[in-house]
Protein backbone atom coordinates (compact mmCIF):
# COMPACT_ATOMS: atom_id res chain seq x y z
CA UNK A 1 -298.60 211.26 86.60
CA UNK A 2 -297.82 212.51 90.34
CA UNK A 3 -294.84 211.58 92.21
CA UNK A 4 -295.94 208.89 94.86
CA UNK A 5 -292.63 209.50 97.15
CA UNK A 6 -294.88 209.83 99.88
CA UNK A 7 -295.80 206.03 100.28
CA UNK A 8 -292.35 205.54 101.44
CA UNK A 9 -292.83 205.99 104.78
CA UNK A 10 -292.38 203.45 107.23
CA UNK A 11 -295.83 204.78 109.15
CA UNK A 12 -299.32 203.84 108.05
CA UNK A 13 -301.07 205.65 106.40
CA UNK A 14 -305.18 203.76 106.66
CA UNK A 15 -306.46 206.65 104.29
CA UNK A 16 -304.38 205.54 101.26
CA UNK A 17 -306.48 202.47 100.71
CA UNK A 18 -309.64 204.78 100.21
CA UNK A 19 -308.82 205.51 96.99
CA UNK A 20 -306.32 207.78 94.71
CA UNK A 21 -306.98 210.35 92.07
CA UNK A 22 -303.51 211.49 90.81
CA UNK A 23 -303.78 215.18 89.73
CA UNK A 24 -302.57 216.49 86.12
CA UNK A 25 -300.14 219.44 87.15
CA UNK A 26 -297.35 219.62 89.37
CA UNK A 27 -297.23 216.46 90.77
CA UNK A 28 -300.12 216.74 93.29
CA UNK A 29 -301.95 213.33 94.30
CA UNK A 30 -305.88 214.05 96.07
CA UNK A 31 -306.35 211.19 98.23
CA UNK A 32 -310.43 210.67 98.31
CA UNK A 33 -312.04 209.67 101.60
CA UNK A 34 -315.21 207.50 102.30
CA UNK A 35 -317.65 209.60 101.71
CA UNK A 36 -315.83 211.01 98.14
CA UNK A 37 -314.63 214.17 100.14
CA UNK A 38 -310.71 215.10 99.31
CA UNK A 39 -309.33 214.29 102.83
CA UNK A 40 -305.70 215.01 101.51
CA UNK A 41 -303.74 216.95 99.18
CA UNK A 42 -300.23 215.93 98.75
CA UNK A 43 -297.33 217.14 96.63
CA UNK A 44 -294.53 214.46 95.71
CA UNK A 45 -292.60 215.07 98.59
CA UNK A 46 -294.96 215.57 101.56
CA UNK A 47 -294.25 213.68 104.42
CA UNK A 48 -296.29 212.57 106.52
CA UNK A 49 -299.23 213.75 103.87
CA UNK A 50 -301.15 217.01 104.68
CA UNK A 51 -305.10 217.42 105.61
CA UNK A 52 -305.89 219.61 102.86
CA UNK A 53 -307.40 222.65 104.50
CA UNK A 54 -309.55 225.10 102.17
CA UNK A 55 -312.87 225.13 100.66
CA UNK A 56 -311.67 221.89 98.39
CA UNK A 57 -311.71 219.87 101.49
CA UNK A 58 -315.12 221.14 102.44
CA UNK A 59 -313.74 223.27 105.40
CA UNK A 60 -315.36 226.17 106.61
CA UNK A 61 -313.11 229.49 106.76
CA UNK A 62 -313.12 229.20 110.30
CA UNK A 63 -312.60 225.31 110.63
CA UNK A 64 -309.42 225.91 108.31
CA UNK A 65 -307.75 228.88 110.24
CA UNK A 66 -308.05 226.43 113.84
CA UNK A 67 -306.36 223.27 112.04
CA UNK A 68 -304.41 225.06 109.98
CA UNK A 69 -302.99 226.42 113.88
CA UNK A 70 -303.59 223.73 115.78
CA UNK A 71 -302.06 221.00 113.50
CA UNK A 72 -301.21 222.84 109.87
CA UNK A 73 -303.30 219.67 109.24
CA UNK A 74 -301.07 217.07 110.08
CA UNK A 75 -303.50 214.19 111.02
CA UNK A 76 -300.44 212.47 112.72
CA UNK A 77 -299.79 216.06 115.00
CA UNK A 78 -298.99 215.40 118.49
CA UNK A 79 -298.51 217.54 120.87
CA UNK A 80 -295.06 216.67 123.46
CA UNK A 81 -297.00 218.02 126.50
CA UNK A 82 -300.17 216.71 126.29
CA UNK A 83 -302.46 214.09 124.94
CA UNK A 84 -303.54 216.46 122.06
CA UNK A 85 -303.56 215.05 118.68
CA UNK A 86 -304.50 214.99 115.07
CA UNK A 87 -306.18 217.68 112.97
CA UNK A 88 -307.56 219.57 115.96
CA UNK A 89 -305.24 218.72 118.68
CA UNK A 90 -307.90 217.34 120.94
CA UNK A 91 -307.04 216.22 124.25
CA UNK A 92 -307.43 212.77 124.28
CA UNK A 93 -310.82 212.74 127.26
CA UNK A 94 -312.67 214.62 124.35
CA UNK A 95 -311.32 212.12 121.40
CA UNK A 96 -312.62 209.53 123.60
CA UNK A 97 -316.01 211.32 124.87
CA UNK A 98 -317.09 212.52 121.15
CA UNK A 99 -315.11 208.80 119.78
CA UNK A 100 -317.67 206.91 121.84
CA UNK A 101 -320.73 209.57 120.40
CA UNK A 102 -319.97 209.35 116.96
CA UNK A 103 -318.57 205.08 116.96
CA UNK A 104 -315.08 206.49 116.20
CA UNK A 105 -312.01 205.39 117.41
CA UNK A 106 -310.44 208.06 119.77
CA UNK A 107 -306.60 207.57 118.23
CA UNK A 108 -307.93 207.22 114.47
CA UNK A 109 -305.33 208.70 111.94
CA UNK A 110 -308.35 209.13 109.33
CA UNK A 111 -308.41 212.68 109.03
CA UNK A 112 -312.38 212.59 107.62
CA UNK A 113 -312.75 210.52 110.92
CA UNK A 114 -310.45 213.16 113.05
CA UNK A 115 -312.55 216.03 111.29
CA UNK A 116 -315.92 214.18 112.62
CA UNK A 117 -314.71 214.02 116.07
CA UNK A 118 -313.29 218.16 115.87
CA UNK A 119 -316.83 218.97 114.60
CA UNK A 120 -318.48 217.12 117.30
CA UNK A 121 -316.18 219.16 119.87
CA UNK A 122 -316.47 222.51 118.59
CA UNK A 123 -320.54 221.94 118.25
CA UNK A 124 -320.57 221.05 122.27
CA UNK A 125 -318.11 223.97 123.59
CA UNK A 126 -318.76 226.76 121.25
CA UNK A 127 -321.71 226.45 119.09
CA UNK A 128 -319.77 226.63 115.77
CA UNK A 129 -316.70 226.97 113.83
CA UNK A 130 -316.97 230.95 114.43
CA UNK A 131 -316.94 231.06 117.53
CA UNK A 132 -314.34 229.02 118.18
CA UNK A 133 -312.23 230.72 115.98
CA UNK A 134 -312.89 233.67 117.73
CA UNK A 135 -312.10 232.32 121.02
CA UNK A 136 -308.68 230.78 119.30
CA UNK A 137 -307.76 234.49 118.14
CA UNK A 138 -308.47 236.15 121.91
CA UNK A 139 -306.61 233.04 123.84
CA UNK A 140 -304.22 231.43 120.94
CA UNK A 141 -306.07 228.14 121.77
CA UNK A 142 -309.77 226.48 121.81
């Protein structure tokens, strides 16, 4: 059975209520979203727990290098000099414009929720995940 060590933390953590499948080996918990996608992988001691980026989390190559930049897919990643946050660091005006589009709540900590509102961004400004990536490797941001 995994190590839970994780659900120590004094911050909340909304997604744990979705659901838990502990994994067999190595003391790795899956944490299963809404919609029965893994939204987290965690080992025993991962603190705050980790967006799990890769094609198990349904992420496209190009999705997974930006968070995996932009966040290392912390869905509790802030940003000291901005308002950017979450998975995909998005300023907080686009949280709230694709929030309002999609019936999300701008500051949500789901990271299926986050990854709704990151898709939604990268649709409007660059078409897809591709291209965004490829702007991300030219500028070192998106």
């Amino acid at each position: 059975m995994s190590r839970l060590s994780y659900v120590r933390s004094s911050k909340p953590f909304p997604w744990l209520f979705w659901g838990l499948a502990a994994g067999a080996a190595a003391g790795i918990s899956v944490l299963i979203g809404k919609r029965n996608e893994v939204v987290a992988l965690v080992t025993g001691d991962t603190d705050p727990p980790i967006f799990a980026v890769g094609q198990a989390s349904g992420l496209t190559a190009a999705e997974e290098y930006i968070i995996s930049r932009e966040s290392g897919g912390n869905p509790l990643a802030r940003n000291p000099t901005s308002t950017a946050f979450g998975i995909g660091q998005l300023l907080i005006a686009n949280r709230r414009k694709y929030g309002a589009q999609l019936g999300i709540d701008p500051d949500t900590t789901y990271p299926s929720q986050q990854l709704e509102l990151f898709r939604a961004y990268i649709a409007d400004r660059y078409g897809t995940a591709q291209a965004a990536m490829e702007f991300w490797q030219s500028h070192n941001w998106y």
